[in-house]
Protein backbone atom coordinates (compact mmCIF):
# COMPACT_ATOMS: atom_id res chain seq x y z
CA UNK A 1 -3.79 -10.42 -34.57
CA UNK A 2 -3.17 -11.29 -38.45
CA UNK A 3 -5.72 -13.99 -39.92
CA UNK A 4 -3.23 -16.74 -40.18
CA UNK A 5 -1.81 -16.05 -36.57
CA UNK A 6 -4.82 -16.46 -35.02
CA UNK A 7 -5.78 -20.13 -37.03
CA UNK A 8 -2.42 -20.86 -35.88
CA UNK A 9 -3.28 -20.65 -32.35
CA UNK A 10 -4.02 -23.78 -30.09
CA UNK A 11 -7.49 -24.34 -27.98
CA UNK A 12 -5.47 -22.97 -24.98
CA UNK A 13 -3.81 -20.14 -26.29
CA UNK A 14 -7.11 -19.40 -28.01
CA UNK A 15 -9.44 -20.03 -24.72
CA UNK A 16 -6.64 -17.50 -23.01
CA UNK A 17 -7.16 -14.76 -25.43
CA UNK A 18 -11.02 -14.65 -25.18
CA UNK A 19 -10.99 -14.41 -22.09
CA UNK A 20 -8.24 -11.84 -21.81
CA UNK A 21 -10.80 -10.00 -23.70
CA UNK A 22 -13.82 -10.44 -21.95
CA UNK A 23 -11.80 -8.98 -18.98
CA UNK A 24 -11.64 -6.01 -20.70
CA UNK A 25 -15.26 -5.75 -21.23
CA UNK A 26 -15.41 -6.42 -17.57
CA UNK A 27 -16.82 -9.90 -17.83
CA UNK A 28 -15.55 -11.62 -15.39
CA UNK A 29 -17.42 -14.53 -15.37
CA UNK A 30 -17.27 -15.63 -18.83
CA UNK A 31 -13.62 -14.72 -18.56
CA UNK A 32 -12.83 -16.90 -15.43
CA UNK A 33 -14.46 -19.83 -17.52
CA UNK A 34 -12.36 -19.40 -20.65
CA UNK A 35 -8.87 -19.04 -18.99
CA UNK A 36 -9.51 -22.61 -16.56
CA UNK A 37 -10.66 -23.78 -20.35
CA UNK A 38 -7.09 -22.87 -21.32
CA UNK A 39 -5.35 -23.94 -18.58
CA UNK A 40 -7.25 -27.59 -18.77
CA UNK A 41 -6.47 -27.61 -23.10
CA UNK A 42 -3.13 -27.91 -22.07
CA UNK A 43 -3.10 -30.80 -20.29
CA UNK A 44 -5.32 -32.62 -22.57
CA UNK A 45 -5.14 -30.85 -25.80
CA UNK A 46 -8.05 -30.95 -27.89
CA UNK A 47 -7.10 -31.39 -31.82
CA UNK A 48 -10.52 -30.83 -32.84
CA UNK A 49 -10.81 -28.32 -35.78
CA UNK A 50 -14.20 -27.67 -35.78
CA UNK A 51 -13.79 -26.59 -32.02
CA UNK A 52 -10.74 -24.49 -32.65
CA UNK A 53 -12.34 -23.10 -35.80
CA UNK A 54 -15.23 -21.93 -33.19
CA UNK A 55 -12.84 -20.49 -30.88
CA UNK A 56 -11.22 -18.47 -33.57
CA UNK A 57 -14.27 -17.16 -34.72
CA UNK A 58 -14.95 -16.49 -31.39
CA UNK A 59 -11.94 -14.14 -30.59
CA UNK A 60 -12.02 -12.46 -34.26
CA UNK A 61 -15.37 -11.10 -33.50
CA UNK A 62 -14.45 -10.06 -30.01
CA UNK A 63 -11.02 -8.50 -31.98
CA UNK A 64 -13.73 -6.11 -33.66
CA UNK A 65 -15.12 -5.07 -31.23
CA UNK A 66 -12.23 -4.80 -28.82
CA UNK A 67 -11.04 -1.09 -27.61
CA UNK A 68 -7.63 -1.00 -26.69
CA UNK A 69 -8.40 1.59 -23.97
CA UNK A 70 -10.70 -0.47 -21.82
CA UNK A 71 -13.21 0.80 -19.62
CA UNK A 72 -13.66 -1.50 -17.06
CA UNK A 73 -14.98 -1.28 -13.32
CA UNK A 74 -11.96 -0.31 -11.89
CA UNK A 75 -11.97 3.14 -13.50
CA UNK A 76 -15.32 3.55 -12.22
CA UNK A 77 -14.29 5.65 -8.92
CA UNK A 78 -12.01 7.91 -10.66
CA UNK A 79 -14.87 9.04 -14.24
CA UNK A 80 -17.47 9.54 -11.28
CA UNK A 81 -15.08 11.36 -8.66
CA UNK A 82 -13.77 13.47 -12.01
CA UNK A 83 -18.08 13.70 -12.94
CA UNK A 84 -18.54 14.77 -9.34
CA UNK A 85 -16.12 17.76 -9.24
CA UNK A 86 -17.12 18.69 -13.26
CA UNK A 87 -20.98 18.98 -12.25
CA UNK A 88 -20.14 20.80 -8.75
CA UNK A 89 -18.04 23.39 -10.54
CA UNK A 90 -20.89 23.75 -13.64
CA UNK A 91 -23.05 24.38 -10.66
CA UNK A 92 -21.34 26.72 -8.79
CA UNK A 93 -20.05 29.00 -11.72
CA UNK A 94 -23.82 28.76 -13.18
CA UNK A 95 -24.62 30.43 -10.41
CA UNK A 96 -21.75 33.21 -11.36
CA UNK A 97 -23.07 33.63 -14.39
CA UNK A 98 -19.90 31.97 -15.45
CA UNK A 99 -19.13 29.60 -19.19
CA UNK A 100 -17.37 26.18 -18.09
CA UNK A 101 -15.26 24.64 -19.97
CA UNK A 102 -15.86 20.82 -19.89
CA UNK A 103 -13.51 18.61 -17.90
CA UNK A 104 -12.52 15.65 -19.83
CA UNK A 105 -12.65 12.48 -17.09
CA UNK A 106 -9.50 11.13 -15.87
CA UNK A 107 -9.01 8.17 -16.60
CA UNK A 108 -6.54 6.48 -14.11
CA UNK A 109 -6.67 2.98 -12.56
CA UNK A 110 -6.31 3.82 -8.78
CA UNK A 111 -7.28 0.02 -6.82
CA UNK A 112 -8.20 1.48 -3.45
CA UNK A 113 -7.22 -1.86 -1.91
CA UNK A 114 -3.03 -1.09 -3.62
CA UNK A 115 -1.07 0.87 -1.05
CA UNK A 116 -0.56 4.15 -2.64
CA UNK A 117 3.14 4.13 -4.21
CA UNK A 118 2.65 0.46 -5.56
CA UNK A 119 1.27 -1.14 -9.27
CA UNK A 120 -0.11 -4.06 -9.62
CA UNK A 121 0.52 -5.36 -13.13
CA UNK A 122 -2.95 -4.81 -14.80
CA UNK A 123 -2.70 -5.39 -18.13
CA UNK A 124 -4.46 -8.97 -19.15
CA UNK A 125 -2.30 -10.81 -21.04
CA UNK A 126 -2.63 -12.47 -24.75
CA UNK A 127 -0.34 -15.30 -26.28
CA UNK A 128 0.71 -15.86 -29.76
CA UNK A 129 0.85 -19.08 -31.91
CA UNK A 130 4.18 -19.36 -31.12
CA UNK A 131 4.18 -19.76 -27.17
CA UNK A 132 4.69 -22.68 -25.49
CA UNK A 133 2.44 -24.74 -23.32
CA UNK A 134 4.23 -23.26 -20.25
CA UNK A 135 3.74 -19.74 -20.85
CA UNK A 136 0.03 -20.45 -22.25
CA UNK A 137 -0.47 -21.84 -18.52
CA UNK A 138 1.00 -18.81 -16.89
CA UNK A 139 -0.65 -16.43 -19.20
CA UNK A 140 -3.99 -17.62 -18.32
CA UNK A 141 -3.21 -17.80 -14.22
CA UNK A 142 -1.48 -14.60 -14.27
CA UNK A 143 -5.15 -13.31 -16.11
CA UNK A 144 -6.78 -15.12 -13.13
CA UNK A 145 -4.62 -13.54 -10.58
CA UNK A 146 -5.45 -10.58 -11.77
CA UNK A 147 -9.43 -10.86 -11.54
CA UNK A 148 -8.90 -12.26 -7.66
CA UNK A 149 -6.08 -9.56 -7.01
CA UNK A 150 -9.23 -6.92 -7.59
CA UNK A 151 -11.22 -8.64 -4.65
CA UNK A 152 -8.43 -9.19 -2.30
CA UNK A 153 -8.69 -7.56 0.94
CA UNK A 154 -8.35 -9.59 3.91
CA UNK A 155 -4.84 -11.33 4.96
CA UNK A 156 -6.54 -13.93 3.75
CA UNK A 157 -7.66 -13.83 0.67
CA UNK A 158 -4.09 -12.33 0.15
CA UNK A 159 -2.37 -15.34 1.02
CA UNK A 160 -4.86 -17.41 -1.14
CA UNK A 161 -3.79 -15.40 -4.16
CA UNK A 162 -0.07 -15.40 -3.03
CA UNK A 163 -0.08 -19.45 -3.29
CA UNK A 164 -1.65 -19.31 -6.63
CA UNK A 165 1.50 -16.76 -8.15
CA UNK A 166 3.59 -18.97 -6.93
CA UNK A 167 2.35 -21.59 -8.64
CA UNK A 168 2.82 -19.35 -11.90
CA UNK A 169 5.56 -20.97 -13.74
CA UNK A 170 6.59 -19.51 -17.16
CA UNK A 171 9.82 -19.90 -19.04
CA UNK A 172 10.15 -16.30 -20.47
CA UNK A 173 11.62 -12.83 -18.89
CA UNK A 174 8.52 -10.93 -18.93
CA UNK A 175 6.16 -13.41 -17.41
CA UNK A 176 8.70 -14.04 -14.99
CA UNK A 177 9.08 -9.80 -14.30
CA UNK A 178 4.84 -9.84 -13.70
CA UNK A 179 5.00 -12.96 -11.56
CA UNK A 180 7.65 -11.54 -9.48
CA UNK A 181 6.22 -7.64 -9.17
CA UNK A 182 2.66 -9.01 -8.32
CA UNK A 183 4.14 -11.34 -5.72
CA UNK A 184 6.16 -8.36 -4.45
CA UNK A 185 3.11 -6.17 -4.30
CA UNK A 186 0.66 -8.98 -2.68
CA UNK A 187 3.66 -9.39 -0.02
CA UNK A 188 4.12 -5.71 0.38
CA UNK A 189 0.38 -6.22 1.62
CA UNK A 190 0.99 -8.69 3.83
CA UNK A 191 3.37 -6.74 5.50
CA UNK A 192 6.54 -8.66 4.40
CA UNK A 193 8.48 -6.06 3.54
CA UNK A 194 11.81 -7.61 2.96
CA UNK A 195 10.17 -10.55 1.26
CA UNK A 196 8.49 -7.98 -1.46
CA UNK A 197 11.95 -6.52 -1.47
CA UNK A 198 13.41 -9.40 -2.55
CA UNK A 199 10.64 -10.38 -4.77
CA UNK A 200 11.12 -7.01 -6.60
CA UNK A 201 14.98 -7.55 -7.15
CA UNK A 202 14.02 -10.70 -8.57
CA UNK A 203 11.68 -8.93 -10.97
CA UNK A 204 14.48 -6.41 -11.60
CA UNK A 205 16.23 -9.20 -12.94
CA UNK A 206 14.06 -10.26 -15.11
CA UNK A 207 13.24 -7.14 -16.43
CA UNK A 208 16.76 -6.64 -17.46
CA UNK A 209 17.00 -10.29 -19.22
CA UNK A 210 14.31 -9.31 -21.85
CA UNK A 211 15.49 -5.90 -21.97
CA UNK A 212 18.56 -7.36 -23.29
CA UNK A 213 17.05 -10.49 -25.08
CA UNK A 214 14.16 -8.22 -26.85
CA UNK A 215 11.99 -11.22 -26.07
CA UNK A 216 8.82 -11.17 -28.61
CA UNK A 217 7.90 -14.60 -26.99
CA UNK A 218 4.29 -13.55 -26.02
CA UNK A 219 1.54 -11.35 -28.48
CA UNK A 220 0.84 -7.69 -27.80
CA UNK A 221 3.77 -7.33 -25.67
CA UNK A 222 4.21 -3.98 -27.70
CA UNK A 223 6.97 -1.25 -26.63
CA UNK A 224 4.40 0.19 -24.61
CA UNK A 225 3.78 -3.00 -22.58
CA UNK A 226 7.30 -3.74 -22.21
CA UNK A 227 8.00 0.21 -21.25
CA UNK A 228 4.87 -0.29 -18.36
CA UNK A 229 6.21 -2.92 -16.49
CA UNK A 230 9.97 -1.62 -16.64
CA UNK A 231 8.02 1.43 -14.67
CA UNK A 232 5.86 -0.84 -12.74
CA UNK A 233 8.85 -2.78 -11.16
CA UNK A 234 10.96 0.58 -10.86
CA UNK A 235 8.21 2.18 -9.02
CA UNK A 236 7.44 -0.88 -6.57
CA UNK A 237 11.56 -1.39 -5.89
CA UNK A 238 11.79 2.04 -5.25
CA UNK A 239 8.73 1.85 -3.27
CA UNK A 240 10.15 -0.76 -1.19
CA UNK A 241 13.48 0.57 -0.57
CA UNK A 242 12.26 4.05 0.89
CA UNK A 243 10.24 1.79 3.06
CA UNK A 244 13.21 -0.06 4.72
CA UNK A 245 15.25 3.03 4.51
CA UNK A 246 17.80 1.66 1.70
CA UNK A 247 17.56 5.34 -0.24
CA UNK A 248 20.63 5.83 -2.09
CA UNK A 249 19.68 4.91 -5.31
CA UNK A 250 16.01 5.59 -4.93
CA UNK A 251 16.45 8.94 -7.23
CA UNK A 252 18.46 7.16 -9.98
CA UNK A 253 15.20 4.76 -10.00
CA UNK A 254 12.95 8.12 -10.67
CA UNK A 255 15.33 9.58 -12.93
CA UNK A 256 14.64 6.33 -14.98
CA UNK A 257 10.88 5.70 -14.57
CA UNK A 258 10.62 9.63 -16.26
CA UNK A 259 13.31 8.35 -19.19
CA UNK A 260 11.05 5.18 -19.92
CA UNK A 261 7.83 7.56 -20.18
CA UNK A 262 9.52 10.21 -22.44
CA UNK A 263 10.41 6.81 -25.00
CA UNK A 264 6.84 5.51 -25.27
CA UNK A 265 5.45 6.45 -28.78
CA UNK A 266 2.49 9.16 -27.87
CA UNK A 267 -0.47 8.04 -30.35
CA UNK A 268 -3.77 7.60 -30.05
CA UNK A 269 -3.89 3.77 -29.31
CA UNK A 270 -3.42 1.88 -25.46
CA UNK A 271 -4.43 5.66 -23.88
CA UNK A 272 -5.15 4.26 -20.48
CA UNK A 273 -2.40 3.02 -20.46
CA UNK A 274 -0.32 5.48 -21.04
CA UNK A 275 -2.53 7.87 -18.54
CA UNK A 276 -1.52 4.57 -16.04
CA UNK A 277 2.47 5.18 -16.96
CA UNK A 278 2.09 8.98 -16.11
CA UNK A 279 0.42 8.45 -12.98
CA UNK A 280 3.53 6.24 -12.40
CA UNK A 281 5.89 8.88 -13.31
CA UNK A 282 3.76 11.39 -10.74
CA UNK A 283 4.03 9.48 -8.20
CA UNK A 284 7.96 8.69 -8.64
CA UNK A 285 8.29 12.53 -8.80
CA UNK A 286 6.39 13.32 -6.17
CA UNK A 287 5.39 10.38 -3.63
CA UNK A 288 8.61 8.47 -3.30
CA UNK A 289 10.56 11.67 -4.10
CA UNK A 290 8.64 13.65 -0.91
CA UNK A 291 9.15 10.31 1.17
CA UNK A 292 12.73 10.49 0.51
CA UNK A 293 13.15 14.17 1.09
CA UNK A 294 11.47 13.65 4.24
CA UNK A 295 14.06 10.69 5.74
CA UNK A 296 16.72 13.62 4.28
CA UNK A 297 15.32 16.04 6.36
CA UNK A 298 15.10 18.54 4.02
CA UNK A 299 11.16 19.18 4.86
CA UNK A 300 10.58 22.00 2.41
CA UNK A 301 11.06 20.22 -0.69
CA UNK A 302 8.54 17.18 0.88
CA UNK A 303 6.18 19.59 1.56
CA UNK A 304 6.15 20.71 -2.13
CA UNK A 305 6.15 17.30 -3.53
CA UNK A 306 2.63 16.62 -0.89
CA UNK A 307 1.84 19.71 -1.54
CA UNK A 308 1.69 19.18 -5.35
CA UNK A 309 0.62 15.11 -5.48
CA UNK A 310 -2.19 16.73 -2.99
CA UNK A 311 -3.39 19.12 -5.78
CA UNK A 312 -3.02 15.92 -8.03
CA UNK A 313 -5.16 13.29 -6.64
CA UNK A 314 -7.75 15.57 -5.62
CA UNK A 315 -8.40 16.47 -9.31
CA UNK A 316 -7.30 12.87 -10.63
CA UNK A 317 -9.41 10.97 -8.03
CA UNK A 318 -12.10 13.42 -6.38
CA UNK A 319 -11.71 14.50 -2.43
CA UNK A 320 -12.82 11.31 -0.69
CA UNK A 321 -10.24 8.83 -2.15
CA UNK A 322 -7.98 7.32 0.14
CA UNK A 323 -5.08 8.33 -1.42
CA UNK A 324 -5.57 12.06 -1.11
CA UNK A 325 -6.44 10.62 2.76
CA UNK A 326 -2.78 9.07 2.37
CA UNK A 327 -1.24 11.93 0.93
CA UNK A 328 -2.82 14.85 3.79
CA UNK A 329 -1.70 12.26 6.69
CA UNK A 330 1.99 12.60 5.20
CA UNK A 331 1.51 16.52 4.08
CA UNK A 332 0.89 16.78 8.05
CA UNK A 333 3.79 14.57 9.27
CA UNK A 334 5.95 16.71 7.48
CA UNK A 335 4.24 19.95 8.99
CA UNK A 336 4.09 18.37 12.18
CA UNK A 337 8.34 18.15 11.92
CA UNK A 338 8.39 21.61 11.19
CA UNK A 339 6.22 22.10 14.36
CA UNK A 340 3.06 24.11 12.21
CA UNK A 341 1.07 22.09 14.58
CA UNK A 342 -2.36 24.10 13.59
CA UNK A 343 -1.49 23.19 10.01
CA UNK A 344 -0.26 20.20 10.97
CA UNK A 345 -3.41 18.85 12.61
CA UNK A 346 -5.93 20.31 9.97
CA UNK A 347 -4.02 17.92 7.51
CA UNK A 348 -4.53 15.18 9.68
CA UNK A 349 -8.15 15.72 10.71
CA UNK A 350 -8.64 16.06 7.20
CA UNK A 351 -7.22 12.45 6.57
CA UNK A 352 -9.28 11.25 9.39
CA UNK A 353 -12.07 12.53 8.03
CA UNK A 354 -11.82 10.66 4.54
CA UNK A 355 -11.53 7.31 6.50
CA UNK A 356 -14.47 8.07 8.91
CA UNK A 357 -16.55 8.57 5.44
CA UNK A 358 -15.63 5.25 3.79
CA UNK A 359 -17.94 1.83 4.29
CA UNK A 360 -15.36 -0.39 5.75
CA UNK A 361 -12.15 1.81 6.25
CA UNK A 362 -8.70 -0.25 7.00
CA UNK A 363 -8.89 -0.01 11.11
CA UNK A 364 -5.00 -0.02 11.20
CA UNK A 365 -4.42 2.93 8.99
CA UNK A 366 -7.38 5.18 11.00
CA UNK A 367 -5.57 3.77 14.47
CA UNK A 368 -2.13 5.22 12.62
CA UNK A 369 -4.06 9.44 11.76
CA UNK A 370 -5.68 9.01 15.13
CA UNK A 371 -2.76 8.71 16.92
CA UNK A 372 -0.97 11.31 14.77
CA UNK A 373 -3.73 13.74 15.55
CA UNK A 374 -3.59 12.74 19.17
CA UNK A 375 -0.02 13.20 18.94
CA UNK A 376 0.14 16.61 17.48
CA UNK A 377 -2.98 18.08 20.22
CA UNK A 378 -0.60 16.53 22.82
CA UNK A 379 2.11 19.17 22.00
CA UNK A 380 -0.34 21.89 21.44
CA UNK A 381 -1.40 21.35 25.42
CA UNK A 382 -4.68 20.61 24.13
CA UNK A 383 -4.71 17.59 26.59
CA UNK A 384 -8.88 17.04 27.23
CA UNK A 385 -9.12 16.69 22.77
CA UNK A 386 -5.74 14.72 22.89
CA UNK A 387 -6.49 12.01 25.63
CA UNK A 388 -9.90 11.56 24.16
CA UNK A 389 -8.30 10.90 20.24
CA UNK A 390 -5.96 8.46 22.46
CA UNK A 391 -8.40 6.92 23.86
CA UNK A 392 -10.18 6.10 20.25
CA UNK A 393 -6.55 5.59 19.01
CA UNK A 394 -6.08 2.46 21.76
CA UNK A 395 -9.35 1.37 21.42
CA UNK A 396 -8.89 0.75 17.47
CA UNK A 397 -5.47 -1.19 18.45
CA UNK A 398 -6.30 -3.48 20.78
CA UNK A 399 -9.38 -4.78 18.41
CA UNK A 400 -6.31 -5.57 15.53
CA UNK A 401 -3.02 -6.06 17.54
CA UNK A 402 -4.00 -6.24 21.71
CA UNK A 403 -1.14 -6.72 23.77
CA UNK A 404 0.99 -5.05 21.34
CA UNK A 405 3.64 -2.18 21.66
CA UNK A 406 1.24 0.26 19.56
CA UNK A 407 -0.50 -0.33 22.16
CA UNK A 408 1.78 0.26 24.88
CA UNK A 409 3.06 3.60 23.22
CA UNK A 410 -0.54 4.90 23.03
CA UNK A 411 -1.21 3.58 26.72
CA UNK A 412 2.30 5.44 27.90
CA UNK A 413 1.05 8.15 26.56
CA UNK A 414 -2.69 8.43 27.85
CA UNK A 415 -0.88 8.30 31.15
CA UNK A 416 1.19 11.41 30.96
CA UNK A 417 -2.15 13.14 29.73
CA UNK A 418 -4.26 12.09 32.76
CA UNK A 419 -1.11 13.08 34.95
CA UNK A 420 -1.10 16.34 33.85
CA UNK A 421 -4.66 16.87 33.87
CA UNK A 422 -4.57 15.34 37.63
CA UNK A 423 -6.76 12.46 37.37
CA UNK A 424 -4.39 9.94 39.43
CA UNK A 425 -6.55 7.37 39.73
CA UNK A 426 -6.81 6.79 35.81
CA UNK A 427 -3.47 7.38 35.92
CA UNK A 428 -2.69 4.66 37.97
CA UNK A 429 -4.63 2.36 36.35
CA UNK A 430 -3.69 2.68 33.18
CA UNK A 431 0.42 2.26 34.24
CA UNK A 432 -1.03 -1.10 35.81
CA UNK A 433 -1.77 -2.11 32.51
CA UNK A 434 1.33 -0.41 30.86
CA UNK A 435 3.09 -2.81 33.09
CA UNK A 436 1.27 -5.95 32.67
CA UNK A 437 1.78 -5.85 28.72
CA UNK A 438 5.02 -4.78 28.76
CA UNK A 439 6.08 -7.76 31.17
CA UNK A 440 4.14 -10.59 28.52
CA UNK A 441 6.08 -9.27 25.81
CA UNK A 442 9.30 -9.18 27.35
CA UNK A 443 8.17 -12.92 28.95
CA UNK A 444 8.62 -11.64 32.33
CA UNK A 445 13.07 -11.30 31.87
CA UNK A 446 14.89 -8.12 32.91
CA UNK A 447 14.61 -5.20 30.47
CA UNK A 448 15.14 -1.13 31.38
CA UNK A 449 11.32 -0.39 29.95
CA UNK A 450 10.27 -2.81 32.35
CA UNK A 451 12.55 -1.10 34.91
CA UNK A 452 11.32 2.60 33.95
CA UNK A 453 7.29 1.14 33.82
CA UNK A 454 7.73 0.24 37.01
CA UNK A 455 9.21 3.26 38.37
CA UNK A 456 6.93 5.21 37.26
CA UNK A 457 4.15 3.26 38.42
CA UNK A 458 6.15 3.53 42.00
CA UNK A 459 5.58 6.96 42.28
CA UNK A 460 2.12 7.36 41.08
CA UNK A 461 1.17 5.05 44.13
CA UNK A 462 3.39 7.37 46.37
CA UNK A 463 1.54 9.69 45.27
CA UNK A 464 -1.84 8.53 45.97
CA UNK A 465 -0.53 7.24 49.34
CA UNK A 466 -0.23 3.25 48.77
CA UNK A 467 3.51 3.38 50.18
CA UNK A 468 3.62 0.03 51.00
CA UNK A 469 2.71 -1.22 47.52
CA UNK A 470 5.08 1.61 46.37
CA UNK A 471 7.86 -0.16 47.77
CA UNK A 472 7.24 -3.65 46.32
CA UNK A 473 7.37 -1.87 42.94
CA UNK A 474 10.45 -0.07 43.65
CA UNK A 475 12.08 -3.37 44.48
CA UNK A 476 10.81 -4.71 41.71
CA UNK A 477 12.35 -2.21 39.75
CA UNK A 478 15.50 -2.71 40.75
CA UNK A 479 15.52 -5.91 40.06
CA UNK A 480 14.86 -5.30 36.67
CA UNK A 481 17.68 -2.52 36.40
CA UNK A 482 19.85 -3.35 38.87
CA UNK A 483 23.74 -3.93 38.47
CA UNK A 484 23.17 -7.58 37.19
CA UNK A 485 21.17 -6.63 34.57
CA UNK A 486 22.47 -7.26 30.84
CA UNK A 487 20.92 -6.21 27.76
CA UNK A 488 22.00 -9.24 25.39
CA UNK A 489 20.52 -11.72 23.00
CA UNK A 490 19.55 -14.08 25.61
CA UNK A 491 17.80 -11.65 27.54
CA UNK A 492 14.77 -10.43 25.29
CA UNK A 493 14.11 -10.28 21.67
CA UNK A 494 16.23 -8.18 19.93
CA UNK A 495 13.51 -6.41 17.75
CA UNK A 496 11.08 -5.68 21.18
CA UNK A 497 14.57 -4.30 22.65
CA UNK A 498 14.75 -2.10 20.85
CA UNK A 499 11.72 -0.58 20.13
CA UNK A 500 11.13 -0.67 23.97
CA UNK A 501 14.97 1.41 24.17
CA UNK A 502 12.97 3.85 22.86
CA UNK A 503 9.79 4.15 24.21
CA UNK A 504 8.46 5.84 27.67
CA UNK A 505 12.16 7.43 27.97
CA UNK A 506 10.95 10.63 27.45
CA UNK A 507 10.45 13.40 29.67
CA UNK A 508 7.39 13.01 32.12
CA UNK A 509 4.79 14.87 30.18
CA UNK A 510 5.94 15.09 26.90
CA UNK A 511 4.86 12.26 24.32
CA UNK A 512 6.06 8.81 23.42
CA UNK A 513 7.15 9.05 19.77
């Protein structure tokens, strides 16, 4: 920022700035204390000289010693991952007798907390003397956004930092575009998925306004900024869109994100940046590409692209990062389509493995490879190793969604194993409870899962020689099938319908889903 510029600039937009900076020395303290001070200079503006002289000497000092490729915390995992696999190899080829070339750390910004496939706007954001109040305000609560965005990882503290985006209001395009992709992202989170979808269609709009307007409304919005968030919002609509199965113009997205990258100016300045946009670019090419393939059915070109983003994040990230654990479960969905099953199940014992490793893994996504692996031992007739990894699978479910039909599918399941391997008794039991959930979530009306449930529980108790209670069921049954029996709106929520249309129809001892 020019001498004159920065005189120019008000308490808040000066307060803002510092502490933009100080996040990128990764003090977060100081910085949370200088961007409220901006926020409150609005509101009571403080025409002091001598203080905004201070200030200004302040930030020019900081503006020395300010690299435009930050290090900061978040880079942490992926230098000492990339350290990790540098010193392992100078090891083992020391041992050969072998020269090593030093490996240069990688530095990408991979939040563990971000669902792999999604960016989080992480640039801090500086204002010029120029910007209004408005945007000064936003600036600074987008900045603190991003700080709490870093720590969020309960529903929570999600929907804490959700309420304070909203409360972002600037008046130009690219604020607006952040605002709109972070709420997206946060959403995304939260399992909202349409509301992130419509939160990145909103940024979408945006983006094209100051596309078209060329907006210079905020400072250090260079080419390279504007070019990052055009990719961030591509990448999270795209993102988004695979996830609700809306792919038809998912590849003209890619095709796009790789145009933006090939525009940005390649010098030395903003590298982490631009490492950040080529990650972006990767996984456009190969994440959302192989999840596409894969609803396409064309399985060999998925494989590649998991095959190849596999390769990627293991030298990018290091072996234990949950996105190569994301990556192997979907490398062995695919194989497990193409019925490799051996394959298939290494990849997802792998995955497994990477989540069993970690301090506090996310119980829902280890529920999600366990019951994969389950899944794919199930139609290897490996039935004692499969109706154990059920058993841990159901376990994991009922402490984050009990009563839930994850938890029926897994519990329809674990019957057919016990069947087969003869243990009636368990058997019996567990359709009891098959029974008893399915009934609360259908609030006790007539639907053909119920109907089925019960049949099946019918002649497990014939089978054990409980006729008369065999008979009860059966009417019961019947009653829940019978000729009266209508499957419209009035009778059961349309979303349990039909998931429950599909579930438990199978053949007796093959599995669920």
């Amino acid at each position: 920022m020019e001498e004159g510029s920065r005189q120019n600039l008000s308490a808040a937009a000066l307060n803002n700035n510092i502490g933009a900076l100080l996040f990128n020395k990764d003090q977060l303290e100081d910085s949370t204390t200088y961007l409220n001070a901006a926020i409150e200079a609005t509101q009571t503006e403080d025409h002091c000289e001598s203080k905004r002289a201070g200030l200004a000497w302040f930030l020019r000092k900081l503006e020395r010693d300010h690299d435009p490729n930050p290090r900061d915390r978040r880079l942490n995992l992926a230098r000492s991952a990339s350290a990790d696999r540098r010193e392992s190899l100078t090891r083992t080829c020391s041992r050969r007798g072998c020269i090593v070339e030093d490996i240069a750390p990688v530095e990408v910004c991979c939040d563990e907390n971000t669902p792999l496939g999604l960016e989080y706007f992480i640039e801090p954001i500086f204002v010029e003397a120029a910007c209004q109040d408005e945007d000064v305000v936003a600036s600074a609560r987008l900045n603190l956004c991003l700080m709490q965005y870093q720590n969020a990882k309960t529903d929570a503290d999600l929907q804490q930092l959700m309420d304070k985006l909203r409360d972002v209001q600037p008046t130009t395009s690219f604020l607006r575009t952040v605002k709109y992709s972070n709420i997206g992202v946060v959403l995304f989170r939260l399992s909202d998925i349409k509301g992130a979808l419509s939160s990145f269609e909103n940024a979408n709009t945006s983006r094209y306004d100051f596309i078209i307007q060329n907006s210079r409304e905020i400072e250090q919005i260079t080419e390279i900024h504007r070019q990052y968030i055009n990719m961030a919002v591509l990448l999270n609509h795209a993102r988004c869109c695979v996830r609700l199965n809306q792919i038809t113009e998912v590849p003209e997205m890619t095709a796009e994100i790789a145009l933006l990258l090939e525009s940005v100016n390649q010098n030395s300045k903003y590298l982490s940046l631009r490492n950040r946009m080529r990650w972006i670019k990767t996984l456009s090419e190969l994440y959302i590409m192989g999840l596409v393939h894969h609803k396409l059915g064309e399985l060999e070109k998925s494989l590649t692209c998991f095959t190849n983003l596999l390769r990627k994040t293991r030298h990018d990230l290091g072996h234990s990062h949950t996105y190569v654990a994301t990556t192997l479960f979907l490398k062995g969905m695919v194989l497990f389509d193409q019925r490799k099953l051996h394959l298939a199940m290494l990849s997802q014992l792998a995955c497994l493995r990477i989540y069993e490793i970690h301090d506090s893994p996310d119980l829902k996504e280890m529920a999600q490879v366990m019951y994969s692996v389950a899944r794919t031992l199930h139609d290897r007739e490996d039935y004692g190793d499969a109706l154990n990894m059920y058993q841990r699978t159901v376990n994991a479910q009922k402490q984050f969604a009990p009563g839930s039909i994850a938890v029926v599918t897994t519990l329809c399941n674990i019957a057919r194993v016990q069947h087969v391997l003869g243990d009636i008794e368990s058997c019996l039991e567990t359709n009891f409870e098959i029974v008893s959930i399915a009934q609360t979530l259908t609030n006790g009306k007539k639907h053909p899962f119920v109907a089925d449930r019960l049949s099946v529980l019918g002649n497990v108790l014939v089978e054990v020689g409980k006729l008369d209670d065999a008979m009860k069921v059966f009417a019961d049954a019947a009653r829940h099938g019978g000729e009266n029996f209508t499957n419209s709106q009035f009778d059961v929520d349309g979303r349990v319908a039909t998931i429950f249309s599909k579930v438990g129809l199978q053949h007796p001892g093959a599995a669920t889903a």
